[in-house]
PDB file of N, CA and C in Angstrom:
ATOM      1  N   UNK A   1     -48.335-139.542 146.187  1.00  0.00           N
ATOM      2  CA  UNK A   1     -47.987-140.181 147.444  1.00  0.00           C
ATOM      3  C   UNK A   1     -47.452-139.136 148.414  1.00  0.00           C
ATOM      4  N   UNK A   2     -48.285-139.231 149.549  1.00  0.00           N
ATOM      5  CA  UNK A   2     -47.771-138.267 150.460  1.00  0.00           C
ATOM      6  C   UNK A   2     -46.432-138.680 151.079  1.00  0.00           C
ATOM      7  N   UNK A   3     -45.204-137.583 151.622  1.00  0.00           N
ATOM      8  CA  UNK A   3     -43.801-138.117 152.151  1.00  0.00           C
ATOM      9  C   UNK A   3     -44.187-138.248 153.455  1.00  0.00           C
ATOM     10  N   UNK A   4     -43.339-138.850 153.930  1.00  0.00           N
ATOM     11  CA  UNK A   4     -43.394-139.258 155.741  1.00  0.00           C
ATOM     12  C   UNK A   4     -43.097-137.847 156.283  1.00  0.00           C
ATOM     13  N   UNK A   5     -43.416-137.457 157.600  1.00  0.00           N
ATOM     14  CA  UNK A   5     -42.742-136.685 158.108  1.00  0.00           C
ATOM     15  C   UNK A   5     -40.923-136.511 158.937  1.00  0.00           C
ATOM     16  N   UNK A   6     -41.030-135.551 158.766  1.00  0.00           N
ATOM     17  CA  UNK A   6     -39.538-135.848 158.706  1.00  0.00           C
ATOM     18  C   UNK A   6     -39.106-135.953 160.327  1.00  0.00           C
ATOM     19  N   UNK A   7     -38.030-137.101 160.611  1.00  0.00           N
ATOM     20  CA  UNK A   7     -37.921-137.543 161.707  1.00  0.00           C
ATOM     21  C   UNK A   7     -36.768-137.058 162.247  1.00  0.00           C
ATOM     22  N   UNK A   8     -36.488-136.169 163.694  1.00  0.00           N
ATOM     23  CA  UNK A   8     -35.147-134.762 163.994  1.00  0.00           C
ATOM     24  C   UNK A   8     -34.470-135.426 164.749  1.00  0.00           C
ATOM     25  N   UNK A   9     -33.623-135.744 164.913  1.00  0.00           N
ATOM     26  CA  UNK A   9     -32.576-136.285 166.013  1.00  0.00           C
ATOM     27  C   UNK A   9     -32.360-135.696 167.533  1.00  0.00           C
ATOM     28  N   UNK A  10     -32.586-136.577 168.835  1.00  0.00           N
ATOM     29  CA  UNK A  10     -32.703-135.714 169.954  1.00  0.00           C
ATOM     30  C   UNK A  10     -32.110-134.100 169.883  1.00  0.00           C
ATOM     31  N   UNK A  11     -30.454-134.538 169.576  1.00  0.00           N
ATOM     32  CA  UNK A  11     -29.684-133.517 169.692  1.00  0.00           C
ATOM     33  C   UNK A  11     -30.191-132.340 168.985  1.00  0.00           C
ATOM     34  N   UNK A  12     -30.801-132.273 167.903  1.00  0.00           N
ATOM     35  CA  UNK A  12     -31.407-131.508 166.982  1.00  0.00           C
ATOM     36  C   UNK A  12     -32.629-130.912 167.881  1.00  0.00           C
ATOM     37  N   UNK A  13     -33.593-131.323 168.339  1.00  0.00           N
ATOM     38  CA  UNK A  13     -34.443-130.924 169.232  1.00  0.00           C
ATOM     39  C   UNK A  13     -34.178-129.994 170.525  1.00  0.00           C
ATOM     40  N   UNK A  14     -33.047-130.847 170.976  1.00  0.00           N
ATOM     41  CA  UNK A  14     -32.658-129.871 172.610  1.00  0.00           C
ATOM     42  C   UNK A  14     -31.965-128.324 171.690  1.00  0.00           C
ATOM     43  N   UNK A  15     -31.300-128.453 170.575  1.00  0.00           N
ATOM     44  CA  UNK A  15     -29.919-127.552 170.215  1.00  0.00           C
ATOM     45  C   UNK A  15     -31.550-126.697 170.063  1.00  0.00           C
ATOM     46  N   UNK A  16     -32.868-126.717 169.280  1.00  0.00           N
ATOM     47  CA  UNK A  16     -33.627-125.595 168.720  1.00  0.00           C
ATOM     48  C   UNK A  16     -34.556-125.039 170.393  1.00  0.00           C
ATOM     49  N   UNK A  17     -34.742-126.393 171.262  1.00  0.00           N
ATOM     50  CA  UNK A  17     -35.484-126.287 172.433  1.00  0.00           C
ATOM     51  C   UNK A  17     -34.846-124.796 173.037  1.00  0.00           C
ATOM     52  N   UNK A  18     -33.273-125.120 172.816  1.00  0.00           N
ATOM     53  CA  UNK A  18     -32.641-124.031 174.162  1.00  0.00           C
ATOM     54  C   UNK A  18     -31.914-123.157 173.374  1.00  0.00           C
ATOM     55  N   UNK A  19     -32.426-123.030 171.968  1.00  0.00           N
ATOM     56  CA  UNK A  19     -32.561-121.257 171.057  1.00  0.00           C
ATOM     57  C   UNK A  19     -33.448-120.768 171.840  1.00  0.00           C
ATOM     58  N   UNK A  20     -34.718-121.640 172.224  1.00  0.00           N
ATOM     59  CA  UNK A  20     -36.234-121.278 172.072  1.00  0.00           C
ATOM     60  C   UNK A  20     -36.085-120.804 173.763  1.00  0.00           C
ATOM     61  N   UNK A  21     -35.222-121.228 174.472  1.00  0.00           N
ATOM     62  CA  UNK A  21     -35.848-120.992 175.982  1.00  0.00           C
ATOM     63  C   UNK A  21     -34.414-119.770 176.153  1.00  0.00           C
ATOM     64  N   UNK A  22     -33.406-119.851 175.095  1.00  0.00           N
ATOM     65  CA  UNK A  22     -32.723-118.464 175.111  1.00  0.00           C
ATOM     66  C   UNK A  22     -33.194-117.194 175.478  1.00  0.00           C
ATOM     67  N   UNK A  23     -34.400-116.525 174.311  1.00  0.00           N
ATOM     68  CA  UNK A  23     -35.337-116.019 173.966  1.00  0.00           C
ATOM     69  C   UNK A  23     -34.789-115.046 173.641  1.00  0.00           C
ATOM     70  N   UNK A  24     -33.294-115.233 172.570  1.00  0.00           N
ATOM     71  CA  UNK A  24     -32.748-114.227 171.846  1.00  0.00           C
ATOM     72  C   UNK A  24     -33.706-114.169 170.384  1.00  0.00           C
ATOM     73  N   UNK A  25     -34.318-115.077 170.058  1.00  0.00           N
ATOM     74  CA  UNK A  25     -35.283-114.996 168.840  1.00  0.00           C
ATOM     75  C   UNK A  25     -36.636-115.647 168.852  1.00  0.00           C
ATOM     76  N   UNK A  26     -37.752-114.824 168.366  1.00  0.00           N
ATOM     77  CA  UNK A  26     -38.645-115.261 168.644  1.00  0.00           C
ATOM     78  C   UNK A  26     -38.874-117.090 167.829  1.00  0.00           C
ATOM     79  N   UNK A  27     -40.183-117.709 168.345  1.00  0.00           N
ATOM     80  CA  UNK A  27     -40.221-118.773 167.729  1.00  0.00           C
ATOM     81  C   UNK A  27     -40.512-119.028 165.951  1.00  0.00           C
ATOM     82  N   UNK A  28     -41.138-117.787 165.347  1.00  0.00           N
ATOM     83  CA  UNK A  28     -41.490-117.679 164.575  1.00  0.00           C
ATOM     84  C   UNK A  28     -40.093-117.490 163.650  1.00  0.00           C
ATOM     85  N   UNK A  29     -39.349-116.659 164.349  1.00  0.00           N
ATOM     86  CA  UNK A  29     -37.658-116.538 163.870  1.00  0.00           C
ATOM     87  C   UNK A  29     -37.247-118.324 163.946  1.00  0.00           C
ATOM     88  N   UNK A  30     -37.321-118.665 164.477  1.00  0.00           N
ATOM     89  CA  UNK A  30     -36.226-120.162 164.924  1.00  0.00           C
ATOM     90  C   UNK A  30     -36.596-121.144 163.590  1.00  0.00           C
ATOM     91  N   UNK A  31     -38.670-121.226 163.780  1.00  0.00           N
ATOM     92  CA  UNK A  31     -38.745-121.787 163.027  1.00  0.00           C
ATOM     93  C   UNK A  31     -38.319-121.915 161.414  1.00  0.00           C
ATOM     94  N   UNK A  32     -38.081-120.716 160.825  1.00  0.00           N
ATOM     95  CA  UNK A  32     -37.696-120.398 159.463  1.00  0.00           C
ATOM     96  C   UNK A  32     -35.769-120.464 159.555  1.00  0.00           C
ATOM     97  N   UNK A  33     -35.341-120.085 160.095  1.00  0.00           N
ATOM     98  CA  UNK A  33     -33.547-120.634 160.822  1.00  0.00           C
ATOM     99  C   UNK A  33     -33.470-121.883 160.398  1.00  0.00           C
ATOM    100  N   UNK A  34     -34.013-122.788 161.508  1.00  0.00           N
ATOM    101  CA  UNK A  34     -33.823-124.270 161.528  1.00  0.00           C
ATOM    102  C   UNK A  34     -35.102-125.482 160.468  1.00  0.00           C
ATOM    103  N   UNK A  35     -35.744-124.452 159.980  1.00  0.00           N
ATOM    104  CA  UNK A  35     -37.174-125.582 159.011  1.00  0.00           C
ATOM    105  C   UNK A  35     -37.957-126.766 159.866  1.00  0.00           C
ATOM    106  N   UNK A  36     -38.757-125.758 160.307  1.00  0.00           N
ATOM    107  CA  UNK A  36     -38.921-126.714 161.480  1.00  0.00           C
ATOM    108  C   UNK A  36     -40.563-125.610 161.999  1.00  0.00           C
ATOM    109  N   UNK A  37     -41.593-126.279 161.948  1.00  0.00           N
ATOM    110  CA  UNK A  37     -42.876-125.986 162.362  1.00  0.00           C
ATOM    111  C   UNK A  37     -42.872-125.185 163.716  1.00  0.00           C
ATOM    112  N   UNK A  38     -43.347-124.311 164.051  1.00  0.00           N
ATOM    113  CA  UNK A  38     -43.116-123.201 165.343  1.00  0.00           C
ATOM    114  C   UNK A  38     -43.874-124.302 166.681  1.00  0.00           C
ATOM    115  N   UNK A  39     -44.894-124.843 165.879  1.00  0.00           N
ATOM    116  CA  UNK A  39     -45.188-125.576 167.215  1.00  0.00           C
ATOM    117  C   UNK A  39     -44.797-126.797 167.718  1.00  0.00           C
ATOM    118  N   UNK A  40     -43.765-127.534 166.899  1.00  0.00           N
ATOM    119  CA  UNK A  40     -43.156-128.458 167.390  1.00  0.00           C
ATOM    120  C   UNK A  40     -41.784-127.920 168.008  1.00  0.00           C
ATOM    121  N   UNK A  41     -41.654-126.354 168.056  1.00  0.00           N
ATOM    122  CA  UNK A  41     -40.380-125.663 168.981  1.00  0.00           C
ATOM    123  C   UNK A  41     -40.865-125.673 170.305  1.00  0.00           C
ATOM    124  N   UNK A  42     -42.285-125.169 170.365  1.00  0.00           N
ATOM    125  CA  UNK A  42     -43.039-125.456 171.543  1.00  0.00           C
ATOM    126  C   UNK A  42     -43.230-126.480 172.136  1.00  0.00           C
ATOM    127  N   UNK A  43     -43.495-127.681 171.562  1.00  0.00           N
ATOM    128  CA  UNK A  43     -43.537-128.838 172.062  1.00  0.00           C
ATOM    129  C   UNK A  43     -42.206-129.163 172.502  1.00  0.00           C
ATOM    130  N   UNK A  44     -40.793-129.068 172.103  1.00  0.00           N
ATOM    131  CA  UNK A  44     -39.553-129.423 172.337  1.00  0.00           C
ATOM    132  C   UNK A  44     -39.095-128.735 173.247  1.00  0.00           C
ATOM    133  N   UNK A  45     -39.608-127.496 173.380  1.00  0.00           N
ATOM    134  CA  UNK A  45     -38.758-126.644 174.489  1.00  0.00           C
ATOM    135  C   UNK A  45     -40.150-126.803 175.814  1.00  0.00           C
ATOM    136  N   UNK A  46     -40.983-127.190 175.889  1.00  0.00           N
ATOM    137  CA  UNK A  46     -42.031-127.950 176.766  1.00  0.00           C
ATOM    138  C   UNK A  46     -41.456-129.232 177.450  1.00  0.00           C
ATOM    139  N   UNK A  47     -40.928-130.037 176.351  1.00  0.00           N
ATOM    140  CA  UNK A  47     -40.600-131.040 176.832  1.00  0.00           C
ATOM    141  C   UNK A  47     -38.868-131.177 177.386  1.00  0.00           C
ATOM    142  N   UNK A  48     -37.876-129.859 176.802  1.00  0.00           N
ATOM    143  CA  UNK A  48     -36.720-129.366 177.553  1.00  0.00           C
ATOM    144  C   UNK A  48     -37.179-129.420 179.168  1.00  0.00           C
ATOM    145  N   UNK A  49     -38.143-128.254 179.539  1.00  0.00           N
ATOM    146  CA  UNK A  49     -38.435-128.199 180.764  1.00  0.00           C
ATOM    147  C   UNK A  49     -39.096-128.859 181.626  1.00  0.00           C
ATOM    148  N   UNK A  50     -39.846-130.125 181.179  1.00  0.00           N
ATOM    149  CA  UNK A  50     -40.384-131.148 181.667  1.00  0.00           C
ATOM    150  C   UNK A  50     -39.170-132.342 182.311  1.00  0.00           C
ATOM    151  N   UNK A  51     -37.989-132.546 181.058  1.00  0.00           N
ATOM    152  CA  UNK A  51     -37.355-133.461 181.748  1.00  0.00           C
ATOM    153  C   UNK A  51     -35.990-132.975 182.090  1.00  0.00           C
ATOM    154  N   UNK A  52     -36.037-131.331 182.331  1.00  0.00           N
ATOM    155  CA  UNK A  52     -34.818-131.005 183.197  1.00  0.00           C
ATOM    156  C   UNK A  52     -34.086-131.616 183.967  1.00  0.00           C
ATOM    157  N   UNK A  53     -35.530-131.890 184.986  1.00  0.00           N
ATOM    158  CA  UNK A  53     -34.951-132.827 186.504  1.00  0.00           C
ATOM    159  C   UNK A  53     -34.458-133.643 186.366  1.00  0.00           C
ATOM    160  N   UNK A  54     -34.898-134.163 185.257  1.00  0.00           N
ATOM    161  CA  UNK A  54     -33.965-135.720 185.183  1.00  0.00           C
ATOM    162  C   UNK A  54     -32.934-135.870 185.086  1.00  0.00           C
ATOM    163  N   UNK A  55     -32.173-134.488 184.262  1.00  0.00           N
ATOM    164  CA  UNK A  55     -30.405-134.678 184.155  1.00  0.00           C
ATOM    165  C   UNK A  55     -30.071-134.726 186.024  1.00  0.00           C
ATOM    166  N   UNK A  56     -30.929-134.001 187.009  1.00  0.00           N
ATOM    167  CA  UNK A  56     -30.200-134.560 187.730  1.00  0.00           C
ATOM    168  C   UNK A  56     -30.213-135.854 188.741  1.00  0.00           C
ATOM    169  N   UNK A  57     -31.267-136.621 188.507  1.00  0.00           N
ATOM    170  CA  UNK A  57     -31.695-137.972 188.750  1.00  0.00           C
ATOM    171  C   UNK A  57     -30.535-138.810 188.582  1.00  0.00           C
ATOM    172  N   UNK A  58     -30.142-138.584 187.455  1.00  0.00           N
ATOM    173  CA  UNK A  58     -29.290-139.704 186.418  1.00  0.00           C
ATOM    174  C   UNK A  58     -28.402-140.336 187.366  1.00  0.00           C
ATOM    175  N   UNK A  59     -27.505-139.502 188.252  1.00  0.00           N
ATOM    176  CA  UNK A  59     -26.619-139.946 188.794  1.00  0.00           C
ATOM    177  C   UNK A  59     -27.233-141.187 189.710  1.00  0.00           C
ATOM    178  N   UNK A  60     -28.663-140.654 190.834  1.00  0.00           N
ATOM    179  CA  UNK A  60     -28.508-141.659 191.464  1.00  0.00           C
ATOM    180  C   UNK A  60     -29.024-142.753 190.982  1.00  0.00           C
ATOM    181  N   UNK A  61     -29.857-143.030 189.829  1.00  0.00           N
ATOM    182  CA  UNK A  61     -30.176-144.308 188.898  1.00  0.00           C
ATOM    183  C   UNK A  61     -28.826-144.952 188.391  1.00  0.00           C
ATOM    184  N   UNK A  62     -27.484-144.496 188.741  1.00  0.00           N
ATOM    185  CA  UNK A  62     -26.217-145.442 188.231  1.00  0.00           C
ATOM    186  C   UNK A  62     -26.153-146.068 189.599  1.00  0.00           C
ATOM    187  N   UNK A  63     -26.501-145.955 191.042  1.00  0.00           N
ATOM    188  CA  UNK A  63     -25.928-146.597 191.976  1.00  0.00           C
ATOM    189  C   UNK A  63     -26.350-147.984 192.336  1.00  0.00           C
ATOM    190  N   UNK A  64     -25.500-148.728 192.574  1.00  0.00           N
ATOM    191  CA  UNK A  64     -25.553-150.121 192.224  1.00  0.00           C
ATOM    192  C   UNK A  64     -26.556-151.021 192.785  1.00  0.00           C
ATOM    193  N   UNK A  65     -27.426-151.688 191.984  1.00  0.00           N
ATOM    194  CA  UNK A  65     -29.151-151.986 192.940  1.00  0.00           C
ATOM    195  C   UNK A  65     -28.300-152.618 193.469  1.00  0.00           C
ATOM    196  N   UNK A  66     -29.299-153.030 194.836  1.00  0.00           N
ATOM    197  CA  UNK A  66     -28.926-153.781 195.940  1.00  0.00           C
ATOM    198  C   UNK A  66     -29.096-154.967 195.419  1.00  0.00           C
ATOM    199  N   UNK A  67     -28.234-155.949 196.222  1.00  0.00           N
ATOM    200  CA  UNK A  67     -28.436-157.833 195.908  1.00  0.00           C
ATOM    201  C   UNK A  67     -28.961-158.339 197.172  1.00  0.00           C
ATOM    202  N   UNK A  68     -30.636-158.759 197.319  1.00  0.00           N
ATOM    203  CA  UNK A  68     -31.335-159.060 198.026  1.00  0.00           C
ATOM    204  C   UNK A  68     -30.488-160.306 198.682  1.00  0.00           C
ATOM    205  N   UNK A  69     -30.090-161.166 197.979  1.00  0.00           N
ATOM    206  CA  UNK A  69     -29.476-162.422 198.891  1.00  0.00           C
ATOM    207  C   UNK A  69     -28.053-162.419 199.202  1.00  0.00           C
ATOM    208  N   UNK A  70     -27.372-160.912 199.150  1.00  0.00           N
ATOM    209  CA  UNK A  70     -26.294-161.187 199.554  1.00  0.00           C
ATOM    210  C   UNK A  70     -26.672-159.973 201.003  1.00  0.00           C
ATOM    211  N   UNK A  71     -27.637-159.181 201.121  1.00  0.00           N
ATOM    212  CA  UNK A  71     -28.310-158.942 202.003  1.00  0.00           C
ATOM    213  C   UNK A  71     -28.622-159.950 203.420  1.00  0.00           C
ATOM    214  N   UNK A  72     -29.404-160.479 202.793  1.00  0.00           N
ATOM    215  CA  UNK A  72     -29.905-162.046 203.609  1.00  0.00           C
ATOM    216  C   UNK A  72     -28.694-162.407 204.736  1.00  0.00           C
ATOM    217  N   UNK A  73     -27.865-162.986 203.343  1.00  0.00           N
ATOM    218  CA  UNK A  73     -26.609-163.377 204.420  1.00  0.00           C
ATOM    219  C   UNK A  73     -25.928-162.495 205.041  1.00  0.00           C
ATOM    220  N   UNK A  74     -25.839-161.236 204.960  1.00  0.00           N
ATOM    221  CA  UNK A  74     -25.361-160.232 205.644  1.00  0.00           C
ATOM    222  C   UNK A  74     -26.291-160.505 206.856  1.00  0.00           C
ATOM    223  N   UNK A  75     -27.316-160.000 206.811  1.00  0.00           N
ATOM    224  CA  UNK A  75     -28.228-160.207 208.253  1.00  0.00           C
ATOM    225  C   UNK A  75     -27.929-161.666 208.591  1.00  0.00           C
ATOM    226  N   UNK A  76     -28.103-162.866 208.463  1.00  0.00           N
ATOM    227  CA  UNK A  76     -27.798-163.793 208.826  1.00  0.00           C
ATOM    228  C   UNK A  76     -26.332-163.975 209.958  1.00  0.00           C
ATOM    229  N   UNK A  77     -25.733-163.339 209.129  1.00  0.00           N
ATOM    230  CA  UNK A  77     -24.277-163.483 209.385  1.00  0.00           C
ATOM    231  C   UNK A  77     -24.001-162.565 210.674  1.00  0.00           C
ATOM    232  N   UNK A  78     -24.424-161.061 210.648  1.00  0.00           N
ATOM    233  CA  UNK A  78     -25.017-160.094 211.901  1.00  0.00           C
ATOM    234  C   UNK A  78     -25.977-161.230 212.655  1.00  0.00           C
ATOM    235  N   UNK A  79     -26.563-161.856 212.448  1.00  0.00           N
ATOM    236  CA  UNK A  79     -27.216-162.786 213.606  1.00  0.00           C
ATOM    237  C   UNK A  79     -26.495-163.837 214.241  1.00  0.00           C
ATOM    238  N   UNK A  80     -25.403-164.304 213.469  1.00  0.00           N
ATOM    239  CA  UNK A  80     -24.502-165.058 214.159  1.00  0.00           C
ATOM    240  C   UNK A  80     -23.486-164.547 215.117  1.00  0.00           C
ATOM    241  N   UNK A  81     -23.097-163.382 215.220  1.00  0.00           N
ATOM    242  CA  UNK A  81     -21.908-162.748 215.691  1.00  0.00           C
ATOM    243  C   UNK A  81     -22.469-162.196 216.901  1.00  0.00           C
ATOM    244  N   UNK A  82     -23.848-161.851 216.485  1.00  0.00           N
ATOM    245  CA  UNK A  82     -24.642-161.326 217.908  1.00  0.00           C
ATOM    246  C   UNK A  82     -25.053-162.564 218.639  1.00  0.00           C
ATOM    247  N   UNK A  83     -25.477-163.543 218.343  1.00  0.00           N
ATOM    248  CA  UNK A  83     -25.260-164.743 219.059  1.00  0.00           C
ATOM    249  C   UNK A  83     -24.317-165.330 220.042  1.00  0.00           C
ATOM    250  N   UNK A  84     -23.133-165.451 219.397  1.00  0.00           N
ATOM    251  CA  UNK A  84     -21.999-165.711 219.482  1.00  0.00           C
ATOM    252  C   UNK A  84     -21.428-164.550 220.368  1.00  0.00           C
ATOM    253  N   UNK A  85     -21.565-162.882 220.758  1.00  0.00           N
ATOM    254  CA  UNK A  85     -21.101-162.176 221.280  1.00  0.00           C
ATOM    255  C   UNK A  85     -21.691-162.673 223.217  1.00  0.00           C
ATOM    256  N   UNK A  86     -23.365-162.677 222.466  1.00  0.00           N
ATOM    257  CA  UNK A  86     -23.589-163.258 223.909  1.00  0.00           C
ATOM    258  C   UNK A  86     -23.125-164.156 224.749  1.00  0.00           C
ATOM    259  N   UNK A  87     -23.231-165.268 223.602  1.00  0.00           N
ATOM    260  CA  UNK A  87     -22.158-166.067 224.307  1.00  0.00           C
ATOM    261  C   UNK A  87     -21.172-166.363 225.374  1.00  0.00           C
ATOM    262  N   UNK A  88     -20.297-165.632 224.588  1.00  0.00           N
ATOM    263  CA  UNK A  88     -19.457-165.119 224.726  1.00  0.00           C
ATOM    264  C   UNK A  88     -19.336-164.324 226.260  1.00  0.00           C
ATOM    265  N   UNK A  89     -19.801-162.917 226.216  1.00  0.00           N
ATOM    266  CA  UNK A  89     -20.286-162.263 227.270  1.00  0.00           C
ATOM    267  C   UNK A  89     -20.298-163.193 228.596  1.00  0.00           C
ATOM    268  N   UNK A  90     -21.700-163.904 228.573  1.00  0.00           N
ATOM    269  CA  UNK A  90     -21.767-164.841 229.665  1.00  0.00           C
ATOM    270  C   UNK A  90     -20.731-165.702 230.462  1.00  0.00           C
ATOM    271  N   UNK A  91     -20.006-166.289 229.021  1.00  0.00           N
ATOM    272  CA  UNK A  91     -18.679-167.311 229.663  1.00  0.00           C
ATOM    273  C   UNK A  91     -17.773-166.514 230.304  1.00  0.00           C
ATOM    274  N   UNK A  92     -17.627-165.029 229.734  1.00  0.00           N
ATOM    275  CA  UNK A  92     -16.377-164.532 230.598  1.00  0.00           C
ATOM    276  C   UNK A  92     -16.918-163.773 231.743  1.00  0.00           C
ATOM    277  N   UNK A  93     -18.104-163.788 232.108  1.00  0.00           N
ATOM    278  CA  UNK A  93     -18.354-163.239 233.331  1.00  0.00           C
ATOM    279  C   UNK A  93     -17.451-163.759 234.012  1.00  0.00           C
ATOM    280  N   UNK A  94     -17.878-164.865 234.489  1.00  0.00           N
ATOM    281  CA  UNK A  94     -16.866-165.399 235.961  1.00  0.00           C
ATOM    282  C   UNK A  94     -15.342-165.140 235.762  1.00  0.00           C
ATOM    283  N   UNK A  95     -14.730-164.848 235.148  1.00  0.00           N
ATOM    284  CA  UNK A  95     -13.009-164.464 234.906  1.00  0.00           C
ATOM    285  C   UNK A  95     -13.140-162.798 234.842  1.00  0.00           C
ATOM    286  N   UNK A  96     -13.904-162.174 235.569  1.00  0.00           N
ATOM    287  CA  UNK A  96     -13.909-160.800 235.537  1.00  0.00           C
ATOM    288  C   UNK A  96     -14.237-159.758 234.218  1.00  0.00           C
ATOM    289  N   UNK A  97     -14.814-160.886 233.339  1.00  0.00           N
ATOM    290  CA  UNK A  97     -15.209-159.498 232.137  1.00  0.00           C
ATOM    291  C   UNK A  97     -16.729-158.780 232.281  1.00  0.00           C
ATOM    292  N   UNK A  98     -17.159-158.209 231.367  1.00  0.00           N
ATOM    293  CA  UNK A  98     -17.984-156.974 231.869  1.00  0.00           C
ATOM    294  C   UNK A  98     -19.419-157.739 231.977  1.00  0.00           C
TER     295      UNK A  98
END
């Protein structure tokens, strides 16, 4: 019976990815270090530099989605006040306002 392959934990991946993008040892070194196939160092430190950008994304994916219907009534509510300013406006013409 053949064994499964063996399954590495992120952290385990980035810690050999950024030996590998060090380039204090070659890959052929890392792989025999850590037991670990030279071309899945390649693939990990490929995929280090693929989702770099994303550490700095992260932040703005925490900012708080917008709430479409409390939106709504915001504009709604800006439509009443501008209403109401005109109003307004008009009646105090004659008593000297602007």
């Amino acid at each position: 019976m053949m064994s499964k392959r063996k399954q590495h934990v992120p952290e385990f991946k980035a810690k050999v990815a950024l030996e590998a993008l060090k380039g204090e040892a070659t890959v052929s070194e890392l792989a025999s270090r850590f037991g670990v196939h030279p071309t899945m160092i390649n693939q990990w430190k490929r995929a280090l530099l693929d989702g770099a950008s994303g550490v700095f994304e992260r932040g703005s994916r925490k900012a708080p989605m917008i709430d479409e219907d409390q939106v709504r009534d915001l504009h709604a509510k800006i439509g009443e006040l501008a209403v109401a300013n005109s109003f307004l406006e008009r009646k105090l013409k004659p008593w000297g306002g602007k």
